[in-house]
C-alpha atoms as a PDB file:
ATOM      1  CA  UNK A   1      94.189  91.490  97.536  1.00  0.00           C
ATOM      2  CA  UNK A   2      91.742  88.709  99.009  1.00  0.00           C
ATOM      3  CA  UNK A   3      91.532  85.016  97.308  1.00  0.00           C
ATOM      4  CA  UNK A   4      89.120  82.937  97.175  1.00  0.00           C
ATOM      5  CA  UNK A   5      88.685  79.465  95.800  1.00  0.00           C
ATOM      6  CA  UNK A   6      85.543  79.080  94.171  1.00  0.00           C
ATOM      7  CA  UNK A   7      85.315  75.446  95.158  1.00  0.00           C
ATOM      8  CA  UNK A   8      84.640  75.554  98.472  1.00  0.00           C
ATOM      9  CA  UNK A   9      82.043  78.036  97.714  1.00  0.00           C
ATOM     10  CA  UNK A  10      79.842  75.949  95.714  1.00  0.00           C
ATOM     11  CA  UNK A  11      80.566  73.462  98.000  1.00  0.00           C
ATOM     12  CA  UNK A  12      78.796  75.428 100.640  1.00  0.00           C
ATOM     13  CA  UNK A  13      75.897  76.059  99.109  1.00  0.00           C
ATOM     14  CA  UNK A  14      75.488  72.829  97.864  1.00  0.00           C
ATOM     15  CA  UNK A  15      75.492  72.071 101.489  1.00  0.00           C
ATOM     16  CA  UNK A  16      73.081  74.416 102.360  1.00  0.00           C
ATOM     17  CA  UNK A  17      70.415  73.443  99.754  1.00  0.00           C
ATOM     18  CA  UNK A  18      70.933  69.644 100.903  1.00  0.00           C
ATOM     19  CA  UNK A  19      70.227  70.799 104.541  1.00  0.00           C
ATOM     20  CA  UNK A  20      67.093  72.726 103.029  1.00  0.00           C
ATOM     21  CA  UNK A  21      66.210  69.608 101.073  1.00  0.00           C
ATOM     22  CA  UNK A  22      65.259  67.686 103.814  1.00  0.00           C
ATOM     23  CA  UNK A  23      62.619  69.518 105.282  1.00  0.00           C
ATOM     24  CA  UNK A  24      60.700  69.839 101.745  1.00  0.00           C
ATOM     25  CA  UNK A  25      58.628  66.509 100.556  1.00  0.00           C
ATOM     26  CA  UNK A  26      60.891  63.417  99.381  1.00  0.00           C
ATOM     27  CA  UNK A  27      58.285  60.767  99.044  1.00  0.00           C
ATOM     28  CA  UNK A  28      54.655  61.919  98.820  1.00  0.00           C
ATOM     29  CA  UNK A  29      54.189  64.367 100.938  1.00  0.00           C
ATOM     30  CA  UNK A  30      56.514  62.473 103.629  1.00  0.00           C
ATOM     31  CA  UNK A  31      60.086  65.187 104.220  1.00  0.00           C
ATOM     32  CA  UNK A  32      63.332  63.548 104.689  1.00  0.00           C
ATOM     33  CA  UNK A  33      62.498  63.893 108.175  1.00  0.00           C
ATOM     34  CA  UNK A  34      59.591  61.789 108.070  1.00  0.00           C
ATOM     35  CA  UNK A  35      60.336  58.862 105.860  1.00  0.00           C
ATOM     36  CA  UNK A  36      63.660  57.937 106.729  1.00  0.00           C
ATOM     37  CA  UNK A  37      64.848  56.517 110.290  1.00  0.00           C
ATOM     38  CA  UNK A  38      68.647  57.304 109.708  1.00  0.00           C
ATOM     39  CA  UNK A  39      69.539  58.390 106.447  1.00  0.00           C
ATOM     40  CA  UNK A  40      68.511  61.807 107.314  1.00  0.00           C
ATOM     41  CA  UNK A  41      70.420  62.323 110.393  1.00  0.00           C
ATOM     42  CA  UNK A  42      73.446  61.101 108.101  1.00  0.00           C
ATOM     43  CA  UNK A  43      72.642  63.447 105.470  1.00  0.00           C
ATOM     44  CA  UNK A  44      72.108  66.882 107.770  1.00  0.00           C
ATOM     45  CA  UNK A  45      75.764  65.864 109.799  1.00  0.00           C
ATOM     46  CA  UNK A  46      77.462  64.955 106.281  1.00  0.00           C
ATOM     47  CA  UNK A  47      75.914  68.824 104.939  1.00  0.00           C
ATOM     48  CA  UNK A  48      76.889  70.045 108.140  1.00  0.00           C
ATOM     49  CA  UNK A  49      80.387  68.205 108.223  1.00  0.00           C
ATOM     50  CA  UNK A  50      81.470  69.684 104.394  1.00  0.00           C
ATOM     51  CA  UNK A  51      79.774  72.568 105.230  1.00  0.00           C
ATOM     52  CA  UNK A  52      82.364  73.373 107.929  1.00  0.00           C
ATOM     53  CA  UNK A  53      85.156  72.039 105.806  1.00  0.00           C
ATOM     54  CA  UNK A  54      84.095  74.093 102.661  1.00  0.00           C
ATOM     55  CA  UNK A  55      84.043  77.189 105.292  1.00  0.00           C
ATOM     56  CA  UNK A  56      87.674  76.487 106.743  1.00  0.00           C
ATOM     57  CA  UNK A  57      89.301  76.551 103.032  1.00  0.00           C
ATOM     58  CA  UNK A  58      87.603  79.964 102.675  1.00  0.00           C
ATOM     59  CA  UNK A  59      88.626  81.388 105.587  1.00  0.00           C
ATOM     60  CA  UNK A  60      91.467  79.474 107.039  1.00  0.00           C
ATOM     61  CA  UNK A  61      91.313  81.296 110.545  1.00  0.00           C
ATOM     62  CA  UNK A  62      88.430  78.918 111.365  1.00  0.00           C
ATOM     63  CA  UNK A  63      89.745  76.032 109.952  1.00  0.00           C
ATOM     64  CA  UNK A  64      88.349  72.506 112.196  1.00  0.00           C
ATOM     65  CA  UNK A  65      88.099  70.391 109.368  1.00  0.00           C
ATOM     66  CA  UNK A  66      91.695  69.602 107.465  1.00  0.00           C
ATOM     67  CA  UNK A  67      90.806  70.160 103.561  1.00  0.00           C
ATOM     68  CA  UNK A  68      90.892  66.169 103.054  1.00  0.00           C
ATOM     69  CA  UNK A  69      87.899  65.592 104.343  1.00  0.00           C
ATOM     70  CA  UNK A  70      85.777  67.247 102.398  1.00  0.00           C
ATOM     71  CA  UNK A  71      86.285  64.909  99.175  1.00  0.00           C
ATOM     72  CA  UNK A  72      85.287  61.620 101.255  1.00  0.00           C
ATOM     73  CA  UNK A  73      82.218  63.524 102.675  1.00  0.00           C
ATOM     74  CA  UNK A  74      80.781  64.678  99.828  1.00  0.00           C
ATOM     75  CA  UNK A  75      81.181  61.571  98.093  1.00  0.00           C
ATOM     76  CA  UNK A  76      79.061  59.851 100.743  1.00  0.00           C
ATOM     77  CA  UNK A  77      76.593  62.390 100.983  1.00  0.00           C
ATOM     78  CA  UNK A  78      76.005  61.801  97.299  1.00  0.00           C
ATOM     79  CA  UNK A  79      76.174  58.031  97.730  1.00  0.00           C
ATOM     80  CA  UNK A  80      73.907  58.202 100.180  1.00  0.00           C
ATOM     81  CA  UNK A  81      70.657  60.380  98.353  1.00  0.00           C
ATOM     82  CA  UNK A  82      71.429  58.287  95.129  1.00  0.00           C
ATOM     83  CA  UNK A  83      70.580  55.016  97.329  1.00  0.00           C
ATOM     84  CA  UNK A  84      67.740  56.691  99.317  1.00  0.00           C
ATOM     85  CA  UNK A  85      66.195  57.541  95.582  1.00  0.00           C
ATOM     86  CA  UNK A  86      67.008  53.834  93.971  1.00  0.00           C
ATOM     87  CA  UNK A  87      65.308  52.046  97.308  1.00  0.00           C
ATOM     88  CA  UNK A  88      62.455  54.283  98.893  1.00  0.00           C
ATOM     89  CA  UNK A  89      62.280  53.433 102.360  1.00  0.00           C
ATOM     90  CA  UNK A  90      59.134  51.147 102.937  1.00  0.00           C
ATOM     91  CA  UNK A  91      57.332  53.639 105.006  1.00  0.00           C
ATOM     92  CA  UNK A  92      56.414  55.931 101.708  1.00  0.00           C
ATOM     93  CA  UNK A  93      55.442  52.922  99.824  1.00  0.00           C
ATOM     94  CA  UNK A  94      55.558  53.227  96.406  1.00  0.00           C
ATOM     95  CA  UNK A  95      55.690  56.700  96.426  1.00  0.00           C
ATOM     96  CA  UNK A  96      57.499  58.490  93.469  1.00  0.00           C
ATOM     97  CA  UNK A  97      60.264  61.228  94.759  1.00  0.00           C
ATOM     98  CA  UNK A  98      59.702  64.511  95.377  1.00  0.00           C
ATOM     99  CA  UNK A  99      61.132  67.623  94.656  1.00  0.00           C
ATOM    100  CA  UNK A 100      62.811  67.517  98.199  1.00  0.00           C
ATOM    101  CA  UNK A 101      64.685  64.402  96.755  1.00  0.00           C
ATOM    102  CA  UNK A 102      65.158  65.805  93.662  1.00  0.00           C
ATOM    103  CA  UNK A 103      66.812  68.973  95.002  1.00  0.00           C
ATOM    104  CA  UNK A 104      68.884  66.839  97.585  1.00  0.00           C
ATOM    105  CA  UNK A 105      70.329  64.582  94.317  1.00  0.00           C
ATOM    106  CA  UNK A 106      71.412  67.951  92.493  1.00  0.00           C
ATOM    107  CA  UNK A 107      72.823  69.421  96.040  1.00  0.00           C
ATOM    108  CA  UNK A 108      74.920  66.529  95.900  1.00  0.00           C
ATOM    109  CA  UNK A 109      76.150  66.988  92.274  1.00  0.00           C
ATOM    110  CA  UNK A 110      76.631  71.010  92.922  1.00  0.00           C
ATOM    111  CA  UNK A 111      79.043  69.662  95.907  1.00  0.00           C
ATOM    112  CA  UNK A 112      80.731  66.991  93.736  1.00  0.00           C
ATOM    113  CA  UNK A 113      81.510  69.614  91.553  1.00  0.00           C
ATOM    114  CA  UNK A 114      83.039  72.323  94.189  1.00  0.00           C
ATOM    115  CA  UNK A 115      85.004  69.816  95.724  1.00  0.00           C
ATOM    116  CA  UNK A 116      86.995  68.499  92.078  1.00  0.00           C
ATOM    117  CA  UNK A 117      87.060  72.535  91.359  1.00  0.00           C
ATOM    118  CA  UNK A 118      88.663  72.350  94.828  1.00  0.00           C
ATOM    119  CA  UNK A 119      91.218  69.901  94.207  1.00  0.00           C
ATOM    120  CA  UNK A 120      92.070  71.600  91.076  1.00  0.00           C
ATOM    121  CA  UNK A 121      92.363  74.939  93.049  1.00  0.00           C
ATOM    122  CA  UNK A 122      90.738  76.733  91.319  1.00  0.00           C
ATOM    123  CA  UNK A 123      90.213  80.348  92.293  1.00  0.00           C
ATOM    124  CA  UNK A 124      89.385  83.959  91.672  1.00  0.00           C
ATOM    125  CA  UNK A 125      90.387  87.256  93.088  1.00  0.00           C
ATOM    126  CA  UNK A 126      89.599  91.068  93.683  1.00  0.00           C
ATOM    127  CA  UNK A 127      91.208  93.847  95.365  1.00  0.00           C
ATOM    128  CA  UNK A 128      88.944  95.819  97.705  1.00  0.00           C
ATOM    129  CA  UNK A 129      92.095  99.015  98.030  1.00  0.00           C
ATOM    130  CA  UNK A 130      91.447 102.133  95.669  1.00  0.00           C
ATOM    131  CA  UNK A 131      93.717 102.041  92.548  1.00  0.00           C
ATOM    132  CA  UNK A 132      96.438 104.684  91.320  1.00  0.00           C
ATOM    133  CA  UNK A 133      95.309 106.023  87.851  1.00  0.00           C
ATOM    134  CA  UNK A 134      97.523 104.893  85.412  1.00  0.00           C
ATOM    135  CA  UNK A 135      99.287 107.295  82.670  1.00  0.00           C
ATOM    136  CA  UNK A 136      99.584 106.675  79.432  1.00  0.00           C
ATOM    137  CA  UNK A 137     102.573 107.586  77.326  1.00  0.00           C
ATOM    138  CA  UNK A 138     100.825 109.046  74.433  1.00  0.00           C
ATOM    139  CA  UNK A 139      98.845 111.443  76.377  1.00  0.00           C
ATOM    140  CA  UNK A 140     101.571 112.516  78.313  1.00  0.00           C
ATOM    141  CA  UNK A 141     103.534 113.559  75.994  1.00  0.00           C
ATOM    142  CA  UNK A 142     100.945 115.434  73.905  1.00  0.00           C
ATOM    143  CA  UNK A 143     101.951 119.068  72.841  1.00  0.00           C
ATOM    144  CA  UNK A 144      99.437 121.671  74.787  1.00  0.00           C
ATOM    145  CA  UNK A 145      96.751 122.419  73.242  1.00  0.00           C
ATOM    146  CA  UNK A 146      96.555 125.633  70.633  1.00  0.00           C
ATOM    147  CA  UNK A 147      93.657 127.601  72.739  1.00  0.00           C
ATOM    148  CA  UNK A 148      95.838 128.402  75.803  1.00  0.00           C
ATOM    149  CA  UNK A 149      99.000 127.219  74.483  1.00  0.00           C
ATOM    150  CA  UNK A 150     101.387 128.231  72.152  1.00  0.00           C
ATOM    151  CA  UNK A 151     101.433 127.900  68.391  1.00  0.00           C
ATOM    152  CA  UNK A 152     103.861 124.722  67.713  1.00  0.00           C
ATOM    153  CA  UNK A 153     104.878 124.651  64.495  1.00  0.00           C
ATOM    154  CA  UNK A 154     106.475 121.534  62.410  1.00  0.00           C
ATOM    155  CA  UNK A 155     109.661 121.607  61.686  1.00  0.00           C
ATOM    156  CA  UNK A 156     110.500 123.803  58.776  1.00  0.00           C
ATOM    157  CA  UNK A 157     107.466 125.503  58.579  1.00  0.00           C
ATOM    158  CA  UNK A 158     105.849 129.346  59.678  1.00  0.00           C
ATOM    159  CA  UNK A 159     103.640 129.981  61.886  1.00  0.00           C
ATOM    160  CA  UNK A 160     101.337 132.786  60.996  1.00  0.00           C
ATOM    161  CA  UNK A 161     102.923 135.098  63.774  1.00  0.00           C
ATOM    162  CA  UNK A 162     106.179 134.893  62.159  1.00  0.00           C
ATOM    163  CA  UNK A 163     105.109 135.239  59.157  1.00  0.00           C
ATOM    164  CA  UNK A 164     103.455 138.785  59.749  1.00  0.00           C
ATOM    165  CA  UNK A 165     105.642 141.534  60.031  1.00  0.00           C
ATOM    166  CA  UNK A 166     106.287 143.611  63.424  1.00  0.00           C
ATOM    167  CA  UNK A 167     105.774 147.453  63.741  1.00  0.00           C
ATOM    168  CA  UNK A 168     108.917 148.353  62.731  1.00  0.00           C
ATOM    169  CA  UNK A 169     108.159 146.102  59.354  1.00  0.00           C
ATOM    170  CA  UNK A 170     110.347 143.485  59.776  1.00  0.00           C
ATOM    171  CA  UNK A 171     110.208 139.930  60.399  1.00  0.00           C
ATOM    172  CA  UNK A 172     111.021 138.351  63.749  1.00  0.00           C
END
């Protein structure tokens, strides 16, 4: 039977839709790319960074990042888009934000979340192996059944057969 813990899963999307986020329009029409001079190289190795660390706690034979990172990088991945959408960086103006921003903020919160469901350990689990079918008691221990079977009579009571009488006109 295989775990997983669903933390690090929805860490690692959250990580990929923040890496997506940056190439879509923050600040009109401008991408992450475009309007910031370092805040999006920080964001793309901070997705990157808990990324990898989300992807070690799934499967631990490519573990490079020890599990105690990830809290520390998410947190200032999330820091870091909540700043970028209080103070727009001068080139954009007074541009409004975008739904590249947008998507980056919720990214963010979507990894916040994995990582305290990771914390908390929180998992789930399925077994991939064929199962044995179970019996159960009451059917096995069913009488047979009257077409092909014999008659089975309650205690104390006839069956038709013995009720009849044989050839010789007697009763079994």
């Amino acid at each position: 039977m295989r775990r997983f813990e669903i933390g690090p899963l929805i860490v690692a999307v959250g990580s990929l839709v923040l890496l997506v986020s940056l190439f879509l329009d923050w600040y009109g029409g401008a991408s992450a790319w475009d309007a910031f001079e370092v805040a999006d190289v920080l964001l793309a190795a901070l997705a990157i960074a808990a990324l990898v660390a989300a992807l070690g706690q799934i499967a631990e034979e490519i573990t490079l990042l020890d599990r105690g990172w990830l809290p520390p990088l998410v947190l200032a991945a999330t820091l870091l888009v909540i700043a970028e959408l209080l103070s727009p960086p001068p080139v954009v103006g007074g541009a409004d934000p975008q739904e590249g921003a947008w998507l980056a903020f919720a990214a963010t919160l979507v990894m916040l979340l994995g990582t305290v469901l990771s914390l908390g350990r929180v998992s789930f689990s399925f077994a991939i192996e064929g199962r044995e079918p179970q019996r159960v008691a009451a059917v096995d221990h069913r009488p047979p059944p009257t077409e092909t079977g014999a008659v089975v009579a309650r205690p104390g009571e006839t069956t038709a057969t013995e009720a009849l009488p044989e050839e010789g006109g007697t009763k079994r």
